[in-house]
N, C-alpha and C. Protein backbone atom coordinates (compact mmCIF):
# COMPACT_ATOMS: atom_id res chain seq x y z
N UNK A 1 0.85 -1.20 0.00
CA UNK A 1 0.00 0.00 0.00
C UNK A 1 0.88 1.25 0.00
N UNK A 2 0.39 2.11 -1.11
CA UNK A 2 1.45 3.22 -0.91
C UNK A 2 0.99 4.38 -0.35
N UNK A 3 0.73 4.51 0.93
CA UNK A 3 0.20 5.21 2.08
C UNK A 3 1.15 6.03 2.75
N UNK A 4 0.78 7.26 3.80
CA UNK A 4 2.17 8.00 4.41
C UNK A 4 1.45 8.56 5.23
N UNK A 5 1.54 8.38 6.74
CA UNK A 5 1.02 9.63 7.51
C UNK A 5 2.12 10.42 8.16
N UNK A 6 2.00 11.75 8.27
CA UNK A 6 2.79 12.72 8.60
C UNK A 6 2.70 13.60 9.52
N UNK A 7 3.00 13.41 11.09
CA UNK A 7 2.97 14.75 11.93
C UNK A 7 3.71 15.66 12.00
N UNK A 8 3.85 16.85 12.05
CA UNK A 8 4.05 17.80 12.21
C UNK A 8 3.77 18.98 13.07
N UNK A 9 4.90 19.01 14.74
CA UNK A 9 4.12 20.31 15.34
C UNK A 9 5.19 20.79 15.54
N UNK A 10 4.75 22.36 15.66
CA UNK A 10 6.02 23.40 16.01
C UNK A 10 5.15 24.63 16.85
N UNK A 11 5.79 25.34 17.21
CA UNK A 11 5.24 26.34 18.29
C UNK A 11 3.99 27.03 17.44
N UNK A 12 3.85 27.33 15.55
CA UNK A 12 3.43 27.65 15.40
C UNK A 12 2.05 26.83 14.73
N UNK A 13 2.19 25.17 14.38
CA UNK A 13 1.36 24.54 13.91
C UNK A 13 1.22 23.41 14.38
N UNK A 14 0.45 22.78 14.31
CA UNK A 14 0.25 20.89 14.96
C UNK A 14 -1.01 20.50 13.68
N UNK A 15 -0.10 19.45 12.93
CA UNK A 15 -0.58 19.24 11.60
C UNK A 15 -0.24 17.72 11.15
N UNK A 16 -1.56 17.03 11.31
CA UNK A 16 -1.39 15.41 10.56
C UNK A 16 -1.92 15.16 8.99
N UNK A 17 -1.11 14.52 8.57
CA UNK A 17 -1.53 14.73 7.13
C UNK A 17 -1.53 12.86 6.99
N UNK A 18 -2.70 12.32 6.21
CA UNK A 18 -2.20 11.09 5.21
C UNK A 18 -3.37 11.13 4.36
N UNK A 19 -1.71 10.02 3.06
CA UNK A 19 -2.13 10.09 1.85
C UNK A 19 -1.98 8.77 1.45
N UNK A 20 -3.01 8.50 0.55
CA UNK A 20 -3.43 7.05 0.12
C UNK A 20 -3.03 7.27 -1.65
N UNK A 21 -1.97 6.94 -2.40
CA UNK A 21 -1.71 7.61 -3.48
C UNK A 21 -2.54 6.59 -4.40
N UNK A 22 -2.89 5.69 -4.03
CA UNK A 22 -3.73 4.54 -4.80
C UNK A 22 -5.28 4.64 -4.36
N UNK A 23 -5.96 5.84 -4.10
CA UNK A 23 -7.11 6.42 -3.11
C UNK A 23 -8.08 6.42 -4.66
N UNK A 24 -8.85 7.15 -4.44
CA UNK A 24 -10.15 7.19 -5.29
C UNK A 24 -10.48 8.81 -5.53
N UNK A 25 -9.72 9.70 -4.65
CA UNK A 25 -10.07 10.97 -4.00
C UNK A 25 -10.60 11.48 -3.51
N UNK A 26 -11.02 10.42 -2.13
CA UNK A 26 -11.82 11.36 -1.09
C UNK A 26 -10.79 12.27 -0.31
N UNK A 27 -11.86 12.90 0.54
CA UNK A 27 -10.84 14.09 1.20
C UNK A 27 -11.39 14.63 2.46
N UNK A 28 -10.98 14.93 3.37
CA UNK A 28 -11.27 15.68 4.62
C UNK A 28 -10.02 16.01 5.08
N UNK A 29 -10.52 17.39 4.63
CA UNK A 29 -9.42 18.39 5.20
C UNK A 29 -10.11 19.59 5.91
N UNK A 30 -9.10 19.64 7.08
CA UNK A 30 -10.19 20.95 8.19
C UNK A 30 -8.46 21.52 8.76
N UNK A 31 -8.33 22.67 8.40
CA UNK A 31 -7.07 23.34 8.54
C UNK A 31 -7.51 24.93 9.64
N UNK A 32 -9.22 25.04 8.97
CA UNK A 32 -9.05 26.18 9.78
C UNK A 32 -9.30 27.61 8.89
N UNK A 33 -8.90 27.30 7.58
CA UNK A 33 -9.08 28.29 6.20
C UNK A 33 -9.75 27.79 5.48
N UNK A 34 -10.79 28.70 5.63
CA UNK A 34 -11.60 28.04 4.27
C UNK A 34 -11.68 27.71 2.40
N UNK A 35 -11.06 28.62 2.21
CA UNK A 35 -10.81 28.85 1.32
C UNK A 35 -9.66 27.83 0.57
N UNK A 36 -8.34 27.56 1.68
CA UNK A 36 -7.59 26.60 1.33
C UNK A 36 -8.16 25.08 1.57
N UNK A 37 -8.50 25.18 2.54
CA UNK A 37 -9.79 23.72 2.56
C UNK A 37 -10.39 23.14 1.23
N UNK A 38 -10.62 24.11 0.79
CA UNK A 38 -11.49 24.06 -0.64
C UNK A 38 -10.15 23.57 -1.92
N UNK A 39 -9.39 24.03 -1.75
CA UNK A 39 -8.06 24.04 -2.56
C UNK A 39 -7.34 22.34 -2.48
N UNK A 40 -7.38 22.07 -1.29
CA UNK A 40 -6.51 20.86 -0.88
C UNK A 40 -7.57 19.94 -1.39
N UNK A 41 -9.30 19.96 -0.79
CA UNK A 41 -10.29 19.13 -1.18
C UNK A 41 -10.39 18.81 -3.07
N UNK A 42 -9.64 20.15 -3.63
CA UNK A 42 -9.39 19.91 -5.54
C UNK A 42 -8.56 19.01 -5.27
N UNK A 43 -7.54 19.25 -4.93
CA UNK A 43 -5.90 18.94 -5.16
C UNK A 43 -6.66 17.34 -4.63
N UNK A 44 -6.98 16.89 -3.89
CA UNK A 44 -7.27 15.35 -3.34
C UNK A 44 -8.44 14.81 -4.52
N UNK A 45 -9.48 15.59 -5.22
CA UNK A 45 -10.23 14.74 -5.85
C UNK A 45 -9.74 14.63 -7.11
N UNK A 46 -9.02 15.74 -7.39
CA UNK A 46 -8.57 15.50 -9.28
C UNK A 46 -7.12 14.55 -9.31
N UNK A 47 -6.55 14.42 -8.03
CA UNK A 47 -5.21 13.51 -8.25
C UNK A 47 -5.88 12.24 -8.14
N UNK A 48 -6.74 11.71 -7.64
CA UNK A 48 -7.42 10.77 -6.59
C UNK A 48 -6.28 10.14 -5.91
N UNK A 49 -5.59 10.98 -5.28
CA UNK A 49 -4.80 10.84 -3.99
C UNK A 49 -6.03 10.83 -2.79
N UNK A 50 -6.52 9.98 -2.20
CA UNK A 50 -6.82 10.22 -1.00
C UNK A 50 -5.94 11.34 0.10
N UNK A 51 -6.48 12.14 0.71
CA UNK A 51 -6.29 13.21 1.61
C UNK A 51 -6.79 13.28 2.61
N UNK A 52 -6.05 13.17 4.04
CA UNK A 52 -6.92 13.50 5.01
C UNK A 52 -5.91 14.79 5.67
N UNK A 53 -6.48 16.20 6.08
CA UNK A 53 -5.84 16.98 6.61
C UNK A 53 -6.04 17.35 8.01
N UNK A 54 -5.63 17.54 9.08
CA UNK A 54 -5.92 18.06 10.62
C UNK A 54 -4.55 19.22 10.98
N UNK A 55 -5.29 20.25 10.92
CA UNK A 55 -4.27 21.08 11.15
C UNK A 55 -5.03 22.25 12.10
N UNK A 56 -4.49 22.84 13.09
CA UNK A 56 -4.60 24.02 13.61
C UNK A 56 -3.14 24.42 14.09
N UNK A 57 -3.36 26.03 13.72
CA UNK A 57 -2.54 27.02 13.98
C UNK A 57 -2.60 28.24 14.06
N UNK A 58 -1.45 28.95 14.18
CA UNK A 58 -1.81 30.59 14.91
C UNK A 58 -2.72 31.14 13.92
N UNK A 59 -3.85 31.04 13.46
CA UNK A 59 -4.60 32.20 12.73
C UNK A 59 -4.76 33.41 13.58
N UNK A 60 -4.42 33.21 14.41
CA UNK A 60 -4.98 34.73 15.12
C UNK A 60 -3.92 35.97 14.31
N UNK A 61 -2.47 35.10 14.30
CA UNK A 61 -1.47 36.15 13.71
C UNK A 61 -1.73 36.37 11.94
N UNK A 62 -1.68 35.29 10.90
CA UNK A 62 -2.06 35.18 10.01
C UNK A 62 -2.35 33.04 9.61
N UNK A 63 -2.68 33.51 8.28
CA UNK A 63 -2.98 32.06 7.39
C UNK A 63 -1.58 31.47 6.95
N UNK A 64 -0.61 32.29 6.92
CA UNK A 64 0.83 31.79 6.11
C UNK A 64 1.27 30.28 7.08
N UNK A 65 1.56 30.44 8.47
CA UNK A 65 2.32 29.60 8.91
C UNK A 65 1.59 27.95 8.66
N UNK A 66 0.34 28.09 8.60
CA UNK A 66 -0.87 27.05 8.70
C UNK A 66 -0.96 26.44 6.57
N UNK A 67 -0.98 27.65 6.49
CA UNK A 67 -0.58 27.20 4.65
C UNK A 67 0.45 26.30 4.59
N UNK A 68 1.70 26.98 4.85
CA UNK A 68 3.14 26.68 4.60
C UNK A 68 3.38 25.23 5.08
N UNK A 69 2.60 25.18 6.35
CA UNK A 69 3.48 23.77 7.05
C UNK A 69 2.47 22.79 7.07
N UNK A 70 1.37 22.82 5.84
CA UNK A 70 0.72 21.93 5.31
C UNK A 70 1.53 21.75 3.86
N UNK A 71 1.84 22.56 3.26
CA UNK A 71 2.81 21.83 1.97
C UNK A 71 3.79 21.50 2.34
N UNK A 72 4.49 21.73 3.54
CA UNK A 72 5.71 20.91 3.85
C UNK A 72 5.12 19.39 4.06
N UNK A 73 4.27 19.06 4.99
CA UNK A 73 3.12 17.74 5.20
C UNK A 73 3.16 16.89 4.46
N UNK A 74 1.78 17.43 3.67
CA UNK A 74 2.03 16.86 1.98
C UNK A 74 3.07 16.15 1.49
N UNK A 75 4.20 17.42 1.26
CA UNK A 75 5.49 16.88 0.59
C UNK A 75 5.69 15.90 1.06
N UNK A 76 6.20 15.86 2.59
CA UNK A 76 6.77 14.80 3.10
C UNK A 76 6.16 13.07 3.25
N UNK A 77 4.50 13.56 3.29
CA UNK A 77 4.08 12.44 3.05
C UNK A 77 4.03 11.34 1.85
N UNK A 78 3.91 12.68 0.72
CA UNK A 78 4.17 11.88 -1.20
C UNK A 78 5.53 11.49 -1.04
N UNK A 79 6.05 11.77 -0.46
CA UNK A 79 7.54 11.41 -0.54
C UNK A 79 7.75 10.27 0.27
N UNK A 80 7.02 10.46 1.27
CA UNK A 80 7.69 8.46 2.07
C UNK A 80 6.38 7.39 1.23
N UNK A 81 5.38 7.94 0.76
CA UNK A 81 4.99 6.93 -0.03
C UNK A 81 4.91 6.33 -1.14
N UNK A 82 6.05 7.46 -1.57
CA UNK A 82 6.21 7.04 -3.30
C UNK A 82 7.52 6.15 -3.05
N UNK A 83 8.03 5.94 -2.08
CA UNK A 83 9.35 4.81 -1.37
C UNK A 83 10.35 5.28 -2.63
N UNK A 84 11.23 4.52 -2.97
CA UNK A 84 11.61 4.04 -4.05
C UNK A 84 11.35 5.36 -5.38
N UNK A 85 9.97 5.20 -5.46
CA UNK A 85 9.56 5.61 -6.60
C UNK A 85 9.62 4.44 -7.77
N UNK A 86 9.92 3.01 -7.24
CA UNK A 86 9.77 2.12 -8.23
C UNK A 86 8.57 2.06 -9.57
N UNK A 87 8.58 1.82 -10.50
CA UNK A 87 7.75 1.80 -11.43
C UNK A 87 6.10 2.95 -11.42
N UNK A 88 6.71 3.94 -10.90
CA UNK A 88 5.74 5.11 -11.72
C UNK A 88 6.14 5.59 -12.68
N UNK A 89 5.31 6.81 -13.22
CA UNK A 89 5.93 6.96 -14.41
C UNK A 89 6.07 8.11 -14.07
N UNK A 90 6.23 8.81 -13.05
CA UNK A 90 7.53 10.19 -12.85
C UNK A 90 7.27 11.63 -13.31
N UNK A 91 6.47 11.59 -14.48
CA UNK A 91 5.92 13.08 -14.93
C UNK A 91 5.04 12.99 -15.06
N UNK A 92 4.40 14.20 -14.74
CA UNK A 92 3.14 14.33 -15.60
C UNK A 92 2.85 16.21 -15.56
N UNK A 93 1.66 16.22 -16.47
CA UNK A 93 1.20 17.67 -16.93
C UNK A 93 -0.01 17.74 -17.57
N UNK A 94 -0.65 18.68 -17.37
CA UNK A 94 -2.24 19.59 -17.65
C UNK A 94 -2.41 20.55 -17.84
N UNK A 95 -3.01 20.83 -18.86
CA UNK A 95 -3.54 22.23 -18.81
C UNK A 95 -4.79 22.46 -18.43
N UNK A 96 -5.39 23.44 -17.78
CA UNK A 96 -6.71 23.02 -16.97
C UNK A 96 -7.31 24.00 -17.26
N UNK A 97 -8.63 24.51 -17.60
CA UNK A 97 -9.35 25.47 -18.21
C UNK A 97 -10.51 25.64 -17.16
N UNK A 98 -10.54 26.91 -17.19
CA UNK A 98 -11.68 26.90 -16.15
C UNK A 98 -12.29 28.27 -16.09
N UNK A 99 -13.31 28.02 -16.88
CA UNK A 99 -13.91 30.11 -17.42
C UNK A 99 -13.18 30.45 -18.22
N UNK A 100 -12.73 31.52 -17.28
CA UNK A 100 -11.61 32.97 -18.02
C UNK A 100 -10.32 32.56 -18.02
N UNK A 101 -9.89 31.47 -17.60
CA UNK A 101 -8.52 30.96 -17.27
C UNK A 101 -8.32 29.63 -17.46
N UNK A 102 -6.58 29.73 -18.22
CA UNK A 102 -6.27 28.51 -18.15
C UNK A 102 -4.91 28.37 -17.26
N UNK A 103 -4.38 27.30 -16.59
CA UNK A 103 -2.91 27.41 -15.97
C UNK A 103 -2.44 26.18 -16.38
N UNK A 104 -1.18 25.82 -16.56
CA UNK A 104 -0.79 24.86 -16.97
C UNK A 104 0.19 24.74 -16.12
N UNK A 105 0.45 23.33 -15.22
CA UNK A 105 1.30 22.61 -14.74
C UNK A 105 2.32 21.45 -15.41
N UNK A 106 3.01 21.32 -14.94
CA UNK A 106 4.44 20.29 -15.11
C UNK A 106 5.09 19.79 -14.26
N UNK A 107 4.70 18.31 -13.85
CA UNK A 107 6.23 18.39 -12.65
C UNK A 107 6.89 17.22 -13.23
N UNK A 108 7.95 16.63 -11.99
CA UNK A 108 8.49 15.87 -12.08
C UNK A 108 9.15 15.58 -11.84
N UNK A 109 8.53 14.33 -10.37
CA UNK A 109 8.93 13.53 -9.24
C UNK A 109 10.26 13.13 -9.20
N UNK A 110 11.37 13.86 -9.61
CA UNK A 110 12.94 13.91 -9.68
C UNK A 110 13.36 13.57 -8.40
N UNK A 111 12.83 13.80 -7.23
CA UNK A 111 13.96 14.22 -6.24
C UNK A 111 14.36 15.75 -5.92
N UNK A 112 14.19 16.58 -6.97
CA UNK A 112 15.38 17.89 -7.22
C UNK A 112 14.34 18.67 -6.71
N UNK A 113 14.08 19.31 -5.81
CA UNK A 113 12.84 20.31 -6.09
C UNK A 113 13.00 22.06 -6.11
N UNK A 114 11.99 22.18 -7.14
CA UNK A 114 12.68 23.22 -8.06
C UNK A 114 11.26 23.65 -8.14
N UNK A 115 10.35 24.94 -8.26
CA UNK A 115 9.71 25.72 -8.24
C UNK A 115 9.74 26.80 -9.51
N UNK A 116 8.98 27.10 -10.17
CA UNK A 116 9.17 27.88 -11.57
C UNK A 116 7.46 28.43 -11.20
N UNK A 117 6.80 29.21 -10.84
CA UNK A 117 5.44 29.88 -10.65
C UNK A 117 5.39 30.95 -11.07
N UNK A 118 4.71 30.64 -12.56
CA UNK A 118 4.48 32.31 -13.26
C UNK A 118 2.88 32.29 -12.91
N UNK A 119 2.63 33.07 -11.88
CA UNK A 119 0.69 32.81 -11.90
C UNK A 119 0.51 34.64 -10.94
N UNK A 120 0.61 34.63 -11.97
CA UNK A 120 0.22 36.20 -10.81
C UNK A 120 -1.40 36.95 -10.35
N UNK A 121 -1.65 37.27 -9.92
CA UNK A 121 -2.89 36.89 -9.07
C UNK A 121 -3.43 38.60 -9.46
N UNK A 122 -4.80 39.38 -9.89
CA UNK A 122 -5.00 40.61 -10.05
C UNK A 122 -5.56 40.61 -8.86
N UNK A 123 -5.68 40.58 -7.63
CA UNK A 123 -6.25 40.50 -6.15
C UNK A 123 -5.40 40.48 -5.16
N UNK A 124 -5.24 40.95 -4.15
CA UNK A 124 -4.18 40.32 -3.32
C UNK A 124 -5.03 39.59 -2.28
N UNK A 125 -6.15 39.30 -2.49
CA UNK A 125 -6.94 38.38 -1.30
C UNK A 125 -7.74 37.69 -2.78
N UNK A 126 -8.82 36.32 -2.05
CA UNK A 126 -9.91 36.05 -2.14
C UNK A 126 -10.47 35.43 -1.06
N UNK A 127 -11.72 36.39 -1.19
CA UNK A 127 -12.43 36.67 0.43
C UNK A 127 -11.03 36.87 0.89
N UNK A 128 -10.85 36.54 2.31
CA UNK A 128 -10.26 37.16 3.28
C UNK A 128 -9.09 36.34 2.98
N UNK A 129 -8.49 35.05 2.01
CA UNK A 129 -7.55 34.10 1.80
C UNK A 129 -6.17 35.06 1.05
N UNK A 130 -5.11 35.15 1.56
CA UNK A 130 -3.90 36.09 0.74
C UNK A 130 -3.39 35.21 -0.29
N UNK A 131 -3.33 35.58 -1.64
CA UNK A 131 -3.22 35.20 -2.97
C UNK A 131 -2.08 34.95 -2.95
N UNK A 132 -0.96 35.19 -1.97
CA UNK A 132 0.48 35.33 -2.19
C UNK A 132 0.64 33.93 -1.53
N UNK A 133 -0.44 33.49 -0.14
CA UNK A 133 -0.21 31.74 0.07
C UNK A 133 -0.22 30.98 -1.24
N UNK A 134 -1.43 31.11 -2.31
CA UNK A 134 -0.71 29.72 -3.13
C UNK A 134 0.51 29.43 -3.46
N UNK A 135 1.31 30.36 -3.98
CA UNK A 135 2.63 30.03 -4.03
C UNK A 135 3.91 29.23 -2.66
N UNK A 136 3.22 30.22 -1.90
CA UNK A 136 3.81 29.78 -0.20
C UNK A 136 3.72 28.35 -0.39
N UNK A 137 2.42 27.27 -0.62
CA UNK A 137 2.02 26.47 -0.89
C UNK A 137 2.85 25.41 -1.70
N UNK A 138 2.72 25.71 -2.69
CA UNK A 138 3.48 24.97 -3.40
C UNK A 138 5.24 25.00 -3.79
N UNK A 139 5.42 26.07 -2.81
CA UNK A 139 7.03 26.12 -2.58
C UNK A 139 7.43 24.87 -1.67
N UNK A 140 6.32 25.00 -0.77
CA UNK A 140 6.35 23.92 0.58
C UNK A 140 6.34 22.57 -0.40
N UNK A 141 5.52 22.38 -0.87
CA UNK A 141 5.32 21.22 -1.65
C UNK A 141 6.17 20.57 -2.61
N UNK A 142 6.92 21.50 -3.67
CA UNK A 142 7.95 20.93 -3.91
C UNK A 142 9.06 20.65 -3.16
N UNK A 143 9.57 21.72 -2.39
CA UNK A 143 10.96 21.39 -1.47
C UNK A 143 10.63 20.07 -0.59
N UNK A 144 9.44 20.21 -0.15
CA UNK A 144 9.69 18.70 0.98
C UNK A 144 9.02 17.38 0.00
N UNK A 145 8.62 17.57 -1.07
CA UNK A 145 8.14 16.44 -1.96
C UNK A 145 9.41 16.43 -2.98
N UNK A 146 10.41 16.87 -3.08
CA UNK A 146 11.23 16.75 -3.68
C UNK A 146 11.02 16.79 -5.81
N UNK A 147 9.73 18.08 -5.74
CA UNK A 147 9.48 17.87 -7.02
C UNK A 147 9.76 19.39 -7.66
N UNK A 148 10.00 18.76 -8.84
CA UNK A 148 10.44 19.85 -9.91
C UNK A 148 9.08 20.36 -10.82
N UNK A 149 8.64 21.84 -10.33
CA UNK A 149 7.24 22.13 -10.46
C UNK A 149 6.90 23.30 -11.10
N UNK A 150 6.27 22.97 -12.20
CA UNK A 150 5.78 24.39 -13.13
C UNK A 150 4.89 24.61 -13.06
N UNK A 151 4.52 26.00 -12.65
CA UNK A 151 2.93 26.30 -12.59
C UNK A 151 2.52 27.58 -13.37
N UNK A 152 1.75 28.08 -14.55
CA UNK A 152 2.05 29.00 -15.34
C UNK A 152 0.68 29.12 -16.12
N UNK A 153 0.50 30.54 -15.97
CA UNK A 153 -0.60 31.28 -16.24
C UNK A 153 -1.21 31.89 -17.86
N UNK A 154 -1.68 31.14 -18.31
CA UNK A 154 -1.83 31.25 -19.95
C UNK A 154 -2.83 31.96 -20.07
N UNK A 155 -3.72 32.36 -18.97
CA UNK A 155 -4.84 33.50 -19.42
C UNK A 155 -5.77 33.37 -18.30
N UNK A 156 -6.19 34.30 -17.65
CA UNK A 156 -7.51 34.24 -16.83
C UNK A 156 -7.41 36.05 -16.25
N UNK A 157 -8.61 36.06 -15.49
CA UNK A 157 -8.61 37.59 -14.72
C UNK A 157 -9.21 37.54 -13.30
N UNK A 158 -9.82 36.33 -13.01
CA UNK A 158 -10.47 35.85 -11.73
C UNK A 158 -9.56 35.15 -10.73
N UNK A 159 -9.21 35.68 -9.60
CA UNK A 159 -8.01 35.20 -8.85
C UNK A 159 -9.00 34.24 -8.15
N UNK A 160 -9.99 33.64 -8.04
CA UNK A 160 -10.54 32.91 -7.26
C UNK A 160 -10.00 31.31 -8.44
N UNK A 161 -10.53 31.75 -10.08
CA UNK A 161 -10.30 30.45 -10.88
C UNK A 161 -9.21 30.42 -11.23
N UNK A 162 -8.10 31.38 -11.06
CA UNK A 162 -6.38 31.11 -10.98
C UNK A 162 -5.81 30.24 -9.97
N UNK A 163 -6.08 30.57 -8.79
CA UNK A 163 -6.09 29.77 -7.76
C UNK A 163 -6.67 28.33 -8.08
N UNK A 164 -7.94 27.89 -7.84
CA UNK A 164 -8.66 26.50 -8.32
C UNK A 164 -7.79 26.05 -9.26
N UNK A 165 -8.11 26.90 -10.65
CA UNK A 165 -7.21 26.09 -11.40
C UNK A 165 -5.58 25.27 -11.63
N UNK A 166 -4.80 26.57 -10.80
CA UNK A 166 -3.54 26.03 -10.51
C UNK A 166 -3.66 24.45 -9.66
N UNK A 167 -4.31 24.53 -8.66
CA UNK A 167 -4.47 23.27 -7.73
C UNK A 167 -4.95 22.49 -8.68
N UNK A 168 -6.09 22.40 -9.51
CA UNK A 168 -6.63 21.52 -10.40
C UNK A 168 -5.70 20.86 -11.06
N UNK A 169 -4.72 21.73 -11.78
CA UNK A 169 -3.98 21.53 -12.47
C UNK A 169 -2.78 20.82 -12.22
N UNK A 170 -2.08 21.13 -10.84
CA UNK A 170 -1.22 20.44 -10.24
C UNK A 170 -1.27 18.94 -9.84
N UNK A 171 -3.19 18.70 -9.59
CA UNK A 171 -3.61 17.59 -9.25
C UNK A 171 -3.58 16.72 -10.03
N UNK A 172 -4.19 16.76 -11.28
CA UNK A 172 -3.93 15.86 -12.50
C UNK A 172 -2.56 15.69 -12.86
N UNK A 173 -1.69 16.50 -12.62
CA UNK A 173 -0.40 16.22 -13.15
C UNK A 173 0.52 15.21 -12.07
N UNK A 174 0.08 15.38 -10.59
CA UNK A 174 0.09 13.98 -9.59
C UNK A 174 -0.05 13.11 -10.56
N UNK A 175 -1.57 12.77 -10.36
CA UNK A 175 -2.55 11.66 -10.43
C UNK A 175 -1.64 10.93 -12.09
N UNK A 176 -1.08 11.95 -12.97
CA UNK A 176 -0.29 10.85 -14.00
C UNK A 176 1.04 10.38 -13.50
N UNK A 177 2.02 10.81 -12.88
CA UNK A 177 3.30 11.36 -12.28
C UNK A 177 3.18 9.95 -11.03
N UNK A 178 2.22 9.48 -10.43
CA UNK A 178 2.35 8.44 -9.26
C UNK A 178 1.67 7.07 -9.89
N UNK A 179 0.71 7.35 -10.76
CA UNK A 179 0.74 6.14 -11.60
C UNK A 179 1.53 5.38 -11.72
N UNK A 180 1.45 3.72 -11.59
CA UNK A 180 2.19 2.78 -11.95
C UNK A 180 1.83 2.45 -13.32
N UNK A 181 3.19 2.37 -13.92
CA UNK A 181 3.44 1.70 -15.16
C UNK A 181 3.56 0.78 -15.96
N UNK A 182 2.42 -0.22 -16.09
CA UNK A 182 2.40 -1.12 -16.50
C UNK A 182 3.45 -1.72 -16.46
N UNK A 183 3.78 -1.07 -18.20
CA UNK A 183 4.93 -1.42 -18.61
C UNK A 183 6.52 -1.25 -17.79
N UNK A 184 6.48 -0.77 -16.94
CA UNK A 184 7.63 -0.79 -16.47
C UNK A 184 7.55 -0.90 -14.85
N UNK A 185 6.77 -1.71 -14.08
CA UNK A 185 6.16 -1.47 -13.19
C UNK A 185 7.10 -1.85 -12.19
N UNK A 186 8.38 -2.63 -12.19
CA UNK A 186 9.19 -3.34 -11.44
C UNK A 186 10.41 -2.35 -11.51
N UNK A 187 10.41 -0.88 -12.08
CA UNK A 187 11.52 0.13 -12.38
C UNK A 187 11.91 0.83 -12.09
N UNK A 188 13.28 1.51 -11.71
CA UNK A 188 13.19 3.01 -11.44
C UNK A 188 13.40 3.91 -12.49
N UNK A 189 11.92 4.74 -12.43
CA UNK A 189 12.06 5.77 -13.88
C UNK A 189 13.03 6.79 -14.48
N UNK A 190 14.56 6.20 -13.81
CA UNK A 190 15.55 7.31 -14.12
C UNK A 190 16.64 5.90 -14.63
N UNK A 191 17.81 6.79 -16.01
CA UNK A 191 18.65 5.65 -16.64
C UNK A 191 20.12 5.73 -15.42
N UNK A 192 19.87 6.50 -14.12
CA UNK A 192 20.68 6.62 -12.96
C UNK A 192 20.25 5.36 -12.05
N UNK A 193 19.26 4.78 -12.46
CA UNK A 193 19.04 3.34 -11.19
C UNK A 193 18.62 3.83 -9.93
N UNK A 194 18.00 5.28 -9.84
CA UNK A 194 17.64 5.79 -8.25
C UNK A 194 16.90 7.60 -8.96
N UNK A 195 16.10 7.59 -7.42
CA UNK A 195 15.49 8.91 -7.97
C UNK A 195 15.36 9.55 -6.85
């Protein structure tokens, strides 16, 4: 089973995360933000990564520390359950359309993690959520998931479906990227013998 649960507490968060990467995409996640709630609940149904999130933290000061040290979570959890990384197939990518906007993702489950986010947001909130966390987000997510991650803005004007969509988009590009490979299912997807 390629499963991972992950605690995480520090003065500023106390945060359990697990992930079922062979899941269906259910999800319960209660962090405390609504708005990102909604974000992680995409990110879990379009990968069909199963997701379960439990997090509280300082909101009284802001949403960043409670964002941030849920994509560290995450990371760390795709990462002890992809073991090995034996026989997936390592990349994947989407372009995801949604209204006024499209964003297109790329990663790839290297090990190396590397961040490239052209998505710039015409809002600096939605509702009361700061537009500048998604990125926070998925910085966390590559560095402790060890992935090499493009996220890039081909057209929209609604920072609510820039947002969605980026997560949408990131999700499907999982959901190909942790796939096992038939054809190569006994492998490691690099001609280095390790990933």
């Amino acid at each position: 089973m390629r499963t991972a649960t992950i605690t995480r507490k520090t003065a500023e968060t106390d945060i359990t995360v697990t992930v079922n990467l062979d899941g269906t995409g259910s999800y319960d996640c209660q962090t405390g933000v609504g708005f990102f709630d909604h974000m992680l609940d995409q990110l879990a149904r379009h990968s069909l990564i199963d997701l379960t999130v439990r997090a509280t933290g300082d909101l009284h000061i802001d949403d960043h520390h409670t964002v941030e040290d849920v994509g560290i979570a995450i990371g760390q959890a795709l990462t002890q359950a992809l073991g090995d990384k034996r026989g997936i197939r390592r990349y994947g990518e989407c372009h995801l359309p949604m209204d006024d906007t499209q964003v297109r993702a790329a990663l790839d489950l290297s090990g190396r993690p590397y961040l490239v986010f052209n998505l710039d947001f015409p809002t600096a909130k939605i509702g009361t959520f700061d537009t500048e966390l998604v990125r926070e987000f998925f910085q966390a997510l590559a560095t402790h998931g060890g992935i090499t991650l493009h996220i890039d803005r081909l057209h929209g004007f609604n920072s609510h479906h820039l947002a969605e969509a980026a997560f949408k988009a990131v999700a499907r590009a999982l959901r190909d990227a942790v796939e096992v490979d038939p054809r190569k299912a006994d492998a490691i997807p690099s001609t280095k013998g390790m990933l």
